[in-house]
Protein backbone atom coordinates (compact mmCIF):
# COMPACT_ATOMS: atom_id res chain seq x y z
CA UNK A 1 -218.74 -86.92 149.74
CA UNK A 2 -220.70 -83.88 149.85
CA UNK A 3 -217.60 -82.02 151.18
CA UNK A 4 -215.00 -83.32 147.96
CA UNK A 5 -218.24 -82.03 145.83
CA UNK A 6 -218.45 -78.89 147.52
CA UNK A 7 -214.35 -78.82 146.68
CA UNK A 8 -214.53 -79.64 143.48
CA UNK A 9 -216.95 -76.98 142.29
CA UNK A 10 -214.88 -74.12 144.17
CA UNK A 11 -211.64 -75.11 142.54
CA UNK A 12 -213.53 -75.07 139.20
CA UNK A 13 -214.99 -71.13 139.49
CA UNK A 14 -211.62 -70.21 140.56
CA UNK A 15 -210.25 -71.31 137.49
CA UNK A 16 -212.78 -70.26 135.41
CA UNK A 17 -212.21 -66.56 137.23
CA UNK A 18 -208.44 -66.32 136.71
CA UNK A 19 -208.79 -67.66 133.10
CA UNK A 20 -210.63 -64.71 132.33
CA UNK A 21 -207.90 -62.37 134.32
CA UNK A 22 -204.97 -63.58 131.73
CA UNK A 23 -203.90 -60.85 129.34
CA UNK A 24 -202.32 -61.09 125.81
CA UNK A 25 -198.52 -60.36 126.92
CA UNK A 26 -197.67 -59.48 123.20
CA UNK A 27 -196.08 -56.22 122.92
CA UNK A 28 -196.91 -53.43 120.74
CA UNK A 29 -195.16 -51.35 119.56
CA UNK A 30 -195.48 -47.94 119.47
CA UNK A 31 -196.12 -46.17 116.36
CA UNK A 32 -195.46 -42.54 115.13
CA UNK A 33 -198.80 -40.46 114.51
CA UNK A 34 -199.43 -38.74 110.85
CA UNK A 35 -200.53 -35.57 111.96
CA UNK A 36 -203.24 -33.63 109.31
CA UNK A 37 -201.43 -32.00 106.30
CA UNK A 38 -201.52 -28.04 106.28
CA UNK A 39 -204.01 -27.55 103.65
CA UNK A 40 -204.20 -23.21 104.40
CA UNK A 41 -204.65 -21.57 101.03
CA UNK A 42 -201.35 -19.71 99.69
CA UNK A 43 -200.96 -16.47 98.14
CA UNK A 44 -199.30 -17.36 94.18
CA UNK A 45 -195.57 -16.32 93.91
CA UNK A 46 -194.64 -13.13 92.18
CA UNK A 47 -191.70 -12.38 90.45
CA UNK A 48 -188.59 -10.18 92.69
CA UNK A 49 -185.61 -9.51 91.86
CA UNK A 50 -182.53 -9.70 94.63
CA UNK A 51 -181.90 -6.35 96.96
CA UNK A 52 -178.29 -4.88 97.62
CA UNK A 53 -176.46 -5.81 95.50
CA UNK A 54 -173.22 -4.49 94.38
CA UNK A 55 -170.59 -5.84 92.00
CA UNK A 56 -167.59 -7.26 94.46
CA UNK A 57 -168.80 -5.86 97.96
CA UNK A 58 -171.83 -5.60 99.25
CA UNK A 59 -173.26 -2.42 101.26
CA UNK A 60 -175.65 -4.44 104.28
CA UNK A 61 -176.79 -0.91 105.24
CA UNK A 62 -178.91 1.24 102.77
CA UNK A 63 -182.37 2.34 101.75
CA UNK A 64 -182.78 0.62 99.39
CA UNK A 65 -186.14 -0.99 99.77
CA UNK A 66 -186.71 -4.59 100.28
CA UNK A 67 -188.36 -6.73 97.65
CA UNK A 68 -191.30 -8.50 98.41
CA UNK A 69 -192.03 -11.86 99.26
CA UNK A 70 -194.82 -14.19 98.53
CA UNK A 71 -195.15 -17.32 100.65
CA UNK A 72 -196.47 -20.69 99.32
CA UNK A 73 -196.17 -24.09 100.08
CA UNK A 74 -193.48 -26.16 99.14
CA UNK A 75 -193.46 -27.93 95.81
CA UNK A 76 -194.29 -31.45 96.12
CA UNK A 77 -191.49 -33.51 95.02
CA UNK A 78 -191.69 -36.41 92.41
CA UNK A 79 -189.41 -39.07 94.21
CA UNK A 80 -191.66 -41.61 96.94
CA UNK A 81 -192.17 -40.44 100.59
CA UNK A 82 -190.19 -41.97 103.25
CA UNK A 83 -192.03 -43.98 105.19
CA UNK A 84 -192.86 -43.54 108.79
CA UNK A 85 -190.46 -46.82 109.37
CA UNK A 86 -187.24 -45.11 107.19
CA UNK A 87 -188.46 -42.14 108.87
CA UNK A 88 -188.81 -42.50 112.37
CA UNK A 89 -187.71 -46.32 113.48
CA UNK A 90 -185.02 -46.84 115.94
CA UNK A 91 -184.40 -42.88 115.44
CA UNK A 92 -181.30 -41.47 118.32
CA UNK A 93 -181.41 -37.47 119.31
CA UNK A 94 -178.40 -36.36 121.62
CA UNK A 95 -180.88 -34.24 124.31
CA UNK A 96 -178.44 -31.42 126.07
CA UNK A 97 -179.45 -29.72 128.99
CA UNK A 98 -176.91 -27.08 131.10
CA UNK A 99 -175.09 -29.98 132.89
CA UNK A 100 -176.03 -33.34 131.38
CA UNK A 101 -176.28 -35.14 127.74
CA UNK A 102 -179.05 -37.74 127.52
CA UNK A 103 -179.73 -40.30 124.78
CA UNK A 104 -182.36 -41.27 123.29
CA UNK A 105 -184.38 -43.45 121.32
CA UNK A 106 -186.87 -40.71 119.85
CA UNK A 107 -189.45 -44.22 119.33
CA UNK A 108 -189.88 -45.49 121.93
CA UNK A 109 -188.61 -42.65 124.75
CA UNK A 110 -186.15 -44.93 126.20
CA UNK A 111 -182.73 -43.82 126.49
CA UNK A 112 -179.79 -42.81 129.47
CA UNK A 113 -177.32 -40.27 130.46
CA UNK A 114 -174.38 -40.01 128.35
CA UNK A 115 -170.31 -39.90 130.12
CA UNK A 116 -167.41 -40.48 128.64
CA UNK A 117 -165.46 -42.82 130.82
CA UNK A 118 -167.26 -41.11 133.42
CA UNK A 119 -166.36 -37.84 132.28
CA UNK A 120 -168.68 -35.12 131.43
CA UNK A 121 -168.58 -34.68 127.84
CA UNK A 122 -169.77 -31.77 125.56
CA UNK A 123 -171.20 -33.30 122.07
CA UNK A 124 -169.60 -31.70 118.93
CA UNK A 125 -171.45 -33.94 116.05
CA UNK A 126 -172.17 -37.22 115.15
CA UNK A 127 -169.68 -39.49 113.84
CA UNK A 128 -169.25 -42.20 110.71
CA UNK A 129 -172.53 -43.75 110.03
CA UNK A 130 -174.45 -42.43 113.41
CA UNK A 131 -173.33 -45.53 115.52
CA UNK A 132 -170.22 -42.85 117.31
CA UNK A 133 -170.07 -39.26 118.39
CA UNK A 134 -167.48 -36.88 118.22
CA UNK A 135 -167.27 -35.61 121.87
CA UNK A 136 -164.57 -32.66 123.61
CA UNK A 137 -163.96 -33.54 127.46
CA UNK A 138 -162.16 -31.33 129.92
CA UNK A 139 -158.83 -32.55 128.33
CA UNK A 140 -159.32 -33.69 124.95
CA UNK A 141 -161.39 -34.28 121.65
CA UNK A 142 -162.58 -37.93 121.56
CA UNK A 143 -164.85 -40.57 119.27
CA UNK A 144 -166.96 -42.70 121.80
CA UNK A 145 -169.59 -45.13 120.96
CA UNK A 146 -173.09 -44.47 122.26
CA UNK A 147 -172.23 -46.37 125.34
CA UNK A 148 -169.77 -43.48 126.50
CA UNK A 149 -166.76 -46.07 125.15
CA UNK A 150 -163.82 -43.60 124.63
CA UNK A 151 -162.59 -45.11 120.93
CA UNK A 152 -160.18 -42.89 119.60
CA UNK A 153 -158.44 -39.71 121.06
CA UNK A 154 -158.68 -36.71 118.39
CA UNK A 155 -156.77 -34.06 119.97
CA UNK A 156 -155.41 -33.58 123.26
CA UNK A 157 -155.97 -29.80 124.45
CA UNK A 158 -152.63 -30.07 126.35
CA UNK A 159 -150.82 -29.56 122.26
CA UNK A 160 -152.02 -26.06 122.32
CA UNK A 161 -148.91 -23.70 122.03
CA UNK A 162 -147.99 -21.15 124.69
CA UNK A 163 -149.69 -18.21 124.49
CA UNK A 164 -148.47 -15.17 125.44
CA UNK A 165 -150.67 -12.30 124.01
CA UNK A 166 -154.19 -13.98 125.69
CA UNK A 167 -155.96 -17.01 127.17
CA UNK A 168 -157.33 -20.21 125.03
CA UNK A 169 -160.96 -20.04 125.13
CA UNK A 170 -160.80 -23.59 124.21
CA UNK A 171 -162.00 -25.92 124.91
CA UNK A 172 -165.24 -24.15 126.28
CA UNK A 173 -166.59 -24.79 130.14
CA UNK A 174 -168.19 -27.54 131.03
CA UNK A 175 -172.14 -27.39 130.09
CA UNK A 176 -172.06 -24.87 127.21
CA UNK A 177 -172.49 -25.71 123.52
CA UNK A 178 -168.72 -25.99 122.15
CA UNK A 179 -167.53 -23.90 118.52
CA UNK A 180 -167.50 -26.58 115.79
CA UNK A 181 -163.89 -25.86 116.26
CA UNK A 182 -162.51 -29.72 115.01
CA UNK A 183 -162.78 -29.35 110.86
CA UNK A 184 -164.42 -31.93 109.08
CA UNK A 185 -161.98 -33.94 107.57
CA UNK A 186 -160.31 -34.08 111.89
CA UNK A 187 -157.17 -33.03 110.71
CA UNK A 188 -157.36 -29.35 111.41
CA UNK A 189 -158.50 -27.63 115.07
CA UNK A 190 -159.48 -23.49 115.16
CA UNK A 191 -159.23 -21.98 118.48
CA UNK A 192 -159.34 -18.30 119.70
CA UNK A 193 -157.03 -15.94 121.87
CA UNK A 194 -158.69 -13.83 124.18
CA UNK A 195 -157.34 -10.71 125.73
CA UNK A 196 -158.12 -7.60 128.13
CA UNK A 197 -162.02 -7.16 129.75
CA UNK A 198 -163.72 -10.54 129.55
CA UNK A 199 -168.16 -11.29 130.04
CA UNK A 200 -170.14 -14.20 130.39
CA UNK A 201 -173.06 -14.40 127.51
CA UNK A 202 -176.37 -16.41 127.66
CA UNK A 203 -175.18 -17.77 124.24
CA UNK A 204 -174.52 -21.45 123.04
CA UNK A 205 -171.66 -20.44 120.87
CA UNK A 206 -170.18 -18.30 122.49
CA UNK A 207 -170.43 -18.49 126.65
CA UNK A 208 -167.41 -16.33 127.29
CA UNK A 209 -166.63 -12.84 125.29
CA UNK A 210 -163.05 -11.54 125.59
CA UNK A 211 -162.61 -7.91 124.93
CA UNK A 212 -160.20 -8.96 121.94
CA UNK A 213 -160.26 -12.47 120.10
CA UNK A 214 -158.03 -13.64 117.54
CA UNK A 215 -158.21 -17.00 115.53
CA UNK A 216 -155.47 -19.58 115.25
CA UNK A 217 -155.37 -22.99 113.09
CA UNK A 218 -153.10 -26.23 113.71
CA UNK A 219 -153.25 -29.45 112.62
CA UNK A 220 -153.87 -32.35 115.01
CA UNK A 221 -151.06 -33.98 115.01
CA UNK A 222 -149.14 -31.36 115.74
CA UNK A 223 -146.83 -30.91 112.29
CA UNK A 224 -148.46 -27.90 111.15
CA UNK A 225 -147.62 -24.80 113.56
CA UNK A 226 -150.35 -22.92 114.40
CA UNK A 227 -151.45 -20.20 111.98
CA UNK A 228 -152.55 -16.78 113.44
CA UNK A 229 -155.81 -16.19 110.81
CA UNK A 230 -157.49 -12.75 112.20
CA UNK A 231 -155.70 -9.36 112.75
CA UNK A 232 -158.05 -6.99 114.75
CA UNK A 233 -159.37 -8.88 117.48
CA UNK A 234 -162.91 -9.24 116.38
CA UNK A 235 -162.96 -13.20 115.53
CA UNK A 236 -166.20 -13.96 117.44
CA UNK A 237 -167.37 -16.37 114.76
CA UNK A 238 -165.65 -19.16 112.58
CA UNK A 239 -166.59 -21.69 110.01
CA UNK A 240 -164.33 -24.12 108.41
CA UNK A 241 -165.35 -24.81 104.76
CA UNK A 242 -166.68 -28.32 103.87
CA UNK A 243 -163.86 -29.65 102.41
CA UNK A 244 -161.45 -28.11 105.19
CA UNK A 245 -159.42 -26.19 102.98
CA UNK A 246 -160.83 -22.22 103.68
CA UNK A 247 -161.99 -21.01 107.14
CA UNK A 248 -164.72 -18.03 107.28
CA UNK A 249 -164.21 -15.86 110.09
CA UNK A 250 -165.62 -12.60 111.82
CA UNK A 251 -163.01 -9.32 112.32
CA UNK A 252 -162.57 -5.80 112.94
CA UNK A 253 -161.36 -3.81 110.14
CA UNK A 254 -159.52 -0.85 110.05
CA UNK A 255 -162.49 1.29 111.18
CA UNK A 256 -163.52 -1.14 113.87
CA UNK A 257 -166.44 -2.40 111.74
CA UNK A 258 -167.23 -6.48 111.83
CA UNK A 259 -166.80 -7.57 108.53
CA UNK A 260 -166.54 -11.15 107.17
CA UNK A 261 -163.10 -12.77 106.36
CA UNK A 262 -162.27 -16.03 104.27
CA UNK A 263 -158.58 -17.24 104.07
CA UNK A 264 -156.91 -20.98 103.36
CA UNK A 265 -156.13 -23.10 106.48
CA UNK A 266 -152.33 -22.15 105.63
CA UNK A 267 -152.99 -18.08 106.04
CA UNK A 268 -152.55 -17.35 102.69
CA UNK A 269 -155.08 -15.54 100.25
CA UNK A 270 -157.16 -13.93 103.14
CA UNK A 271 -159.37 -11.64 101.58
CA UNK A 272 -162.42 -9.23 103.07
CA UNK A 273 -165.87 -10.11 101.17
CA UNK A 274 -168.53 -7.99 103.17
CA UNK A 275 -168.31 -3.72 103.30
CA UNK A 276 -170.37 -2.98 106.05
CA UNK A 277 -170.31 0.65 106.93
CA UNK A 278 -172.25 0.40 110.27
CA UNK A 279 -170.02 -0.14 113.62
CA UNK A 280 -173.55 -1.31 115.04
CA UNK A 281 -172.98 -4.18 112.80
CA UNK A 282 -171.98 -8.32 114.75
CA UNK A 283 -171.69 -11.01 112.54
CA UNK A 284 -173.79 -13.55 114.76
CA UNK A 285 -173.38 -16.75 112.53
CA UNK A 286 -171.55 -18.19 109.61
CA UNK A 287 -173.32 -20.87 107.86
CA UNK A 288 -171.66 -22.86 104.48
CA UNK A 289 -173.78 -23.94 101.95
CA UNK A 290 -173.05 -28.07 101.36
CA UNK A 291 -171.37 -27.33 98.01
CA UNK A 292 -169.05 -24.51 99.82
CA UNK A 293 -169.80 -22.21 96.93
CA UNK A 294 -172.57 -19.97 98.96
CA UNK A 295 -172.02 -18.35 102.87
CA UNK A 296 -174.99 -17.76 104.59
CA UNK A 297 -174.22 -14.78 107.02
CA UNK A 298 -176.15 -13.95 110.15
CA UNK A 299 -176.03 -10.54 110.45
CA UNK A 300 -177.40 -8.50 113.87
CA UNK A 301 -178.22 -4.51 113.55
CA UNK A 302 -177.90 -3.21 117.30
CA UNK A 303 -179.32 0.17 116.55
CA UNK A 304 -182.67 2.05 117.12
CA UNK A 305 -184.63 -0.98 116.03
CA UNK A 306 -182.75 -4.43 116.64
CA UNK A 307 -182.94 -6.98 113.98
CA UNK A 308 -181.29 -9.76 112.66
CA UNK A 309 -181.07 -10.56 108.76
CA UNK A 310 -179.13 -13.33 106.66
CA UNK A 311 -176.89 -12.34 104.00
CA UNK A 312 -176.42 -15.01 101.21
CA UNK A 313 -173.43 -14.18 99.83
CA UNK A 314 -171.69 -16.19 96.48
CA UNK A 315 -167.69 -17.09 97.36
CA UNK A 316 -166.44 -16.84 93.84
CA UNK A 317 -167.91 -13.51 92.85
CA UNK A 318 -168.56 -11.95 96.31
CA UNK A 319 -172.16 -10.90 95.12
CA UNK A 320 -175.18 -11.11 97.98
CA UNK A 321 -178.87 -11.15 98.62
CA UNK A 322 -180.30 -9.89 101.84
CA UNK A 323 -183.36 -11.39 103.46
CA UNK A 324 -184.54 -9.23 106.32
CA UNK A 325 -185.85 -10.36 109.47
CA UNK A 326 -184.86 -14.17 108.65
CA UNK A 327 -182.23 -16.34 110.44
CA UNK A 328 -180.82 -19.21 108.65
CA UNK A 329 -180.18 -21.98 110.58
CA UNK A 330 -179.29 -24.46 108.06
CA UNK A 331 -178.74 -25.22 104.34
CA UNK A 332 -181.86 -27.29 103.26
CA UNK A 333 -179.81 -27.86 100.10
CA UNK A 334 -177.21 -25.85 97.75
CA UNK A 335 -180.12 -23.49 96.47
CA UNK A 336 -182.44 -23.22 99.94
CA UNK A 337 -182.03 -22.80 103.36
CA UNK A 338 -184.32 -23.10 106.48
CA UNK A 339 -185.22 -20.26 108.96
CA UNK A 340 -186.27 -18.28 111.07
CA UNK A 341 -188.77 -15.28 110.43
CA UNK A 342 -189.48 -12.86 112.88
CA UNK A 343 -193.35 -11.52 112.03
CA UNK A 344 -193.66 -8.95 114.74
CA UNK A 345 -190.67 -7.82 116.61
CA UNK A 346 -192.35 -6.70 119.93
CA UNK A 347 -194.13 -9.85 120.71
CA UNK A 348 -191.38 -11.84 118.95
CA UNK A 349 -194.14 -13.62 116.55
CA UNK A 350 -191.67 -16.06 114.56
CA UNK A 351 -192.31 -18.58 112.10
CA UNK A 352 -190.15 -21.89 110.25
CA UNK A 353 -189.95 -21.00 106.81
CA UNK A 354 -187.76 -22.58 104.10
CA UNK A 355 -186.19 -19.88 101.78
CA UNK A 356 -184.94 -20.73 97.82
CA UNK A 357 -182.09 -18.05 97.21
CA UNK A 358 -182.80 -18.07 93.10
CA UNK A 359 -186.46 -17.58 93.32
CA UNK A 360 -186.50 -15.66 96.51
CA UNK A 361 -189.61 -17.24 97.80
CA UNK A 362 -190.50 -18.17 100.99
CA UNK A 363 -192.13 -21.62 101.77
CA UNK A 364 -194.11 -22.12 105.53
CA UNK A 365 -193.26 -25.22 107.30
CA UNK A 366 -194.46 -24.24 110.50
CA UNK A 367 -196.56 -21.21 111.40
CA UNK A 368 -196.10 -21.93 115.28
CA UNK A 369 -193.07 -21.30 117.38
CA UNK A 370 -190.62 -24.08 118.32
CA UNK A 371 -188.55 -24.24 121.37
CA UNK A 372 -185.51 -26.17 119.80
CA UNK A 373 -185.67 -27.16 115.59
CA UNK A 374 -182.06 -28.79 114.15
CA UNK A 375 -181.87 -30.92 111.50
CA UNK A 376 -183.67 -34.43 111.56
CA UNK A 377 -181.18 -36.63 109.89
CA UNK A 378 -181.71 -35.28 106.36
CA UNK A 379 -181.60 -31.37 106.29
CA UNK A 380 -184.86 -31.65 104.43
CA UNK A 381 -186.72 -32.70 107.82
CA UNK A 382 -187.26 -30.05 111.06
CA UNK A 383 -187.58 -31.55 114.12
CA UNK A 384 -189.37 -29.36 116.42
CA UNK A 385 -189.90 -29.11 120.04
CA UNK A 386 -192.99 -27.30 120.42
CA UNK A 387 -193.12 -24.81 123.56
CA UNK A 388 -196.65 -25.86 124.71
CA UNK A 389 -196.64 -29.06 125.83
CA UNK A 390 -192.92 -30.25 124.48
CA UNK A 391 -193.57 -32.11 122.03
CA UNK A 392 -191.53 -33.75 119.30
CA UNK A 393 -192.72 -33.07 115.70
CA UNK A 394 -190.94 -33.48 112.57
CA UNK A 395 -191.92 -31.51 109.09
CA UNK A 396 -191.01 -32.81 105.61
CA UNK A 397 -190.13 -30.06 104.18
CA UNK A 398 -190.39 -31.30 100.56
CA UNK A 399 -193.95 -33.23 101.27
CA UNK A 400 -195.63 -31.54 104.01
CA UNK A 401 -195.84 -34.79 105.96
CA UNK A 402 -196.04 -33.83 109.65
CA UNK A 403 -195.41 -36.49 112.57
CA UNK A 404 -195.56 -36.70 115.89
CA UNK A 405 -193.45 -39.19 118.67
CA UNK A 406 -196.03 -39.57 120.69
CA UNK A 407 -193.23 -41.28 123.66
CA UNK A 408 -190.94 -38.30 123.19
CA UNK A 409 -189.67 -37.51 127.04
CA UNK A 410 -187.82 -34.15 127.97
CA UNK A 411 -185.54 -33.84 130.30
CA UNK A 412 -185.02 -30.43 132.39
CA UNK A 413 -184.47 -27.29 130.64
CA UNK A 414 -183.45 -28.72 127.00
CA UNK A 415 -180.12 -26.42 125.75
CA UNK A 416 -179.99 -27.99 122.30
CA UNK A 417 -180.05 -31.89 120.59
CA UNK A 418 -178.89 -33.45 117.86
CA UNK A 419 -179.93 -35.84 115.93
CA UNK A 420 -178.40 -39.01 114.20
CA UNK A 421 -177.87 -38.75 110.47
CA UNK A 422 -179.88 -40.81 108.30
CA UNK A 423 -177.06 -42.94 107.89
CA UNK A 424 -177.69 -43.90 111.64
CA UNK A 425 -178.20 -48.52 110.93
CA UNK A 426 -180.29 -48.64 114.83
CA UNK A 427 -179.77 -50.03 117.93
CA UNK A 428 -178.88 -53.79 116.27
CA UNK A 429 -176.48 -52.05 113.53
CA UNK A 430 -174.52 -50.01 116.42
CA UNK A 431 -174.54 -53.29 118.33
CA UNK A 432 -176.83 -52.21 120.98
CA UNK A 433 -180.52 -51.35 122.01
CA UNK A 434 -181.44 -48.26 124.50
């Protein structure tokens, strides 16, 4: 008896011990952090009127001195915040390294390499409502689902003519950022010709340099013949319009200055809308405004003092504004754009500014440097990676709501992401969860 007593008591302090071991197994989930507004005080806009400006051509090189610019904080608009959930929930970034795509789900950090049918792919855009992307392969441009399901073949590189004055620089080598080559309505593919000297270029745009590069046009199916766009051998950049119907492009012209080329996907009505008199002069980027009625141009000067400025220049009239020191990366909206501005050259001091082209003002988002910013879904929000300690921020640009993923994971040495449009339903609307 005193043994069974002796029992009974040990059994009960063991239970009593591992009742007090059980955990709550509910999950939580993880939720974005609402990092402090920037409350800095601003200098009050003045009044400037636009530089350089000429009736039908524009002169990018004069002495004409620059106006200046007052920086203040973004207006507060009147419609509701987003909230954190619209925001941030169920949120998909393409991550691109030199070799390797990786997706994932910005909330929660989980996510997977990216193949094609088990072939290495090189992400173009996103596709339709965010649940496809549009991808090039060795062979081909392809629409895959976000499980690497090839859905739809675009265009098949092997429908490129026979070229006899060059080499097809498309599509680009594996593990470099491709040209936006495929216009947006998919009928239409650019490529270049390449001929003579060629170098390779620590550039996402454009890996490979050919000593001379001329643009062609087809369509994708293969009824349109291909349409030889540039004369001079200078095409280093190219932008199709939004609505697919004009193509901006780089050339040489008859002094062997870069200048800035539009023409209809057809070849007709090409016409010259820069005059820059400088042969230290490269057109770096070409940027349409969503409306298609504005071109902002990244312009480099390779001269005594390096610099690159963007040159906002109207299609219809040909008239510009030049913003020195600032890169454009993209069109906020059809009257603003956001950028880059270099504050001291030497120790390459930059800061995330959002420009409006009427007012000329410049707005801060971000005083700090990023290591990658694109578009967060809505051109209105930067995503940033910072260079510190990689993380993943993302500024409102018409609020000044800042917030952080706190499960944000990097992989390797990040080349560039993208990520999915607002548009984008989540893991349940695409019919799958990371």
């Amino acid at each position: 008896m005193k043994r069974l007593m002796i029992l009974l008591i040990s059994c009960f302090l063991i239970i009593l011990v591992l009742s007090s071991c059980i955990r709550d197994n509910k999950t939580e989930i993880p939720q974005p952090i609402k990092l402090p507004t920037n409350t800095e005080t601003k200098t009050p806009p003045v009044s400037s009127t636009p530089s350089r400006t000429q009736e039908v051509y524009f002169n990018a090189m004069t002495d004409t001195p620059t106006p200046s610019k007052t920086k203040t904080p973004l207006p507060a608009t009147e419609t509701t915040s987003p909230t954190f959930t619209d925001i941030l929930d169920g949120k998909l970034v393409v991550l691109r390294d030199f070799s390797a795509n990786y997706l994932e789900d910005i909330l929660t950090g989980r996510g997977y390499n990216l193949l094609a049918e088990s072939k290495g792919i090189d992400i173009l855009r996103w596709a339709g409502n965010g649940c496809t992307l549009i991808a090039a392969t060795r062979d081909e441009i392809v629409e895959m689902d976000l499980q690497g399901k090839i859905l739809r073949t675009i265009f098949s590189f092997d429908k490129f003519p026979t070229i006899t004055d060059g080499v097809i620089l498309s599509p680009p080598s594996i593990g470099r950022r491709a040209i936006n080559s495929l216009s947006p309505n998919e009928a239409w593919i650019a490529y270049k010709i390449g001929s003579g000297n060629f170098q390779q270029r620590p550039d996402d745009l454009e890996p490979i340099r050919y000593e001379l590069e001329n643009l062609e046009i087809m369509s994708v199916d293969g009824t349109q013949r291909p349409y030889r766009l540039s004369q001079n051998g200078g095409a280093w950049r190219a932008a199709w319009s939004p609505d697919s119907a004009q193509i901006a492009y780089s050339d040489y012209d008859d002094n062997r200055i870069h200048q800035l080329f539009i023409i209809n996907r057809d070849g007709t009505n090409r016409r010259q809308v820069s005059s820059f008199t400088s042969p230290a002069i490269e057109i770096l980027n070409i940027l349409w405004s969503p409306d298609g009625d504005k071109i902002a141009l990244l312009v480099g000067h390779d001269g005594n003092e390096p610099s690159v400025d963007t040159i906002v220049i109207d299609v219809n009239d040909y008239t510009s504004r030049e913003h020195v020191n600032i890169m454009a990366k993209w069109w906020r909206d059809n009257e603003s754009f956001i950028a880059v501005k270099i504050i001291e050259q030497e120790i390459r001091h930059e800061e995330y500014i959002a420009v409006d082209i009427n007012t000329n003002h410049e707005y801060t988002v971000r005083p700090e440097a990023c290591y990658r910013i694109n578009p967060f879904g809505d051109p209105s929000m930067m995503g940033c990676m910072t260079v510190d300690n990689e993380k993943f921020i993302v500024y409102d640009t018409n609020t000044f709501n800042v917030i952080e993923y706190p499960n944000f994971k990097t992989i390797y040495d990040i080349q560039y992401w993208i990520a999915a449009p607002d548009s984008y339903p989540g893991g349940k609307g695409c019919g799958f969860t990371p």
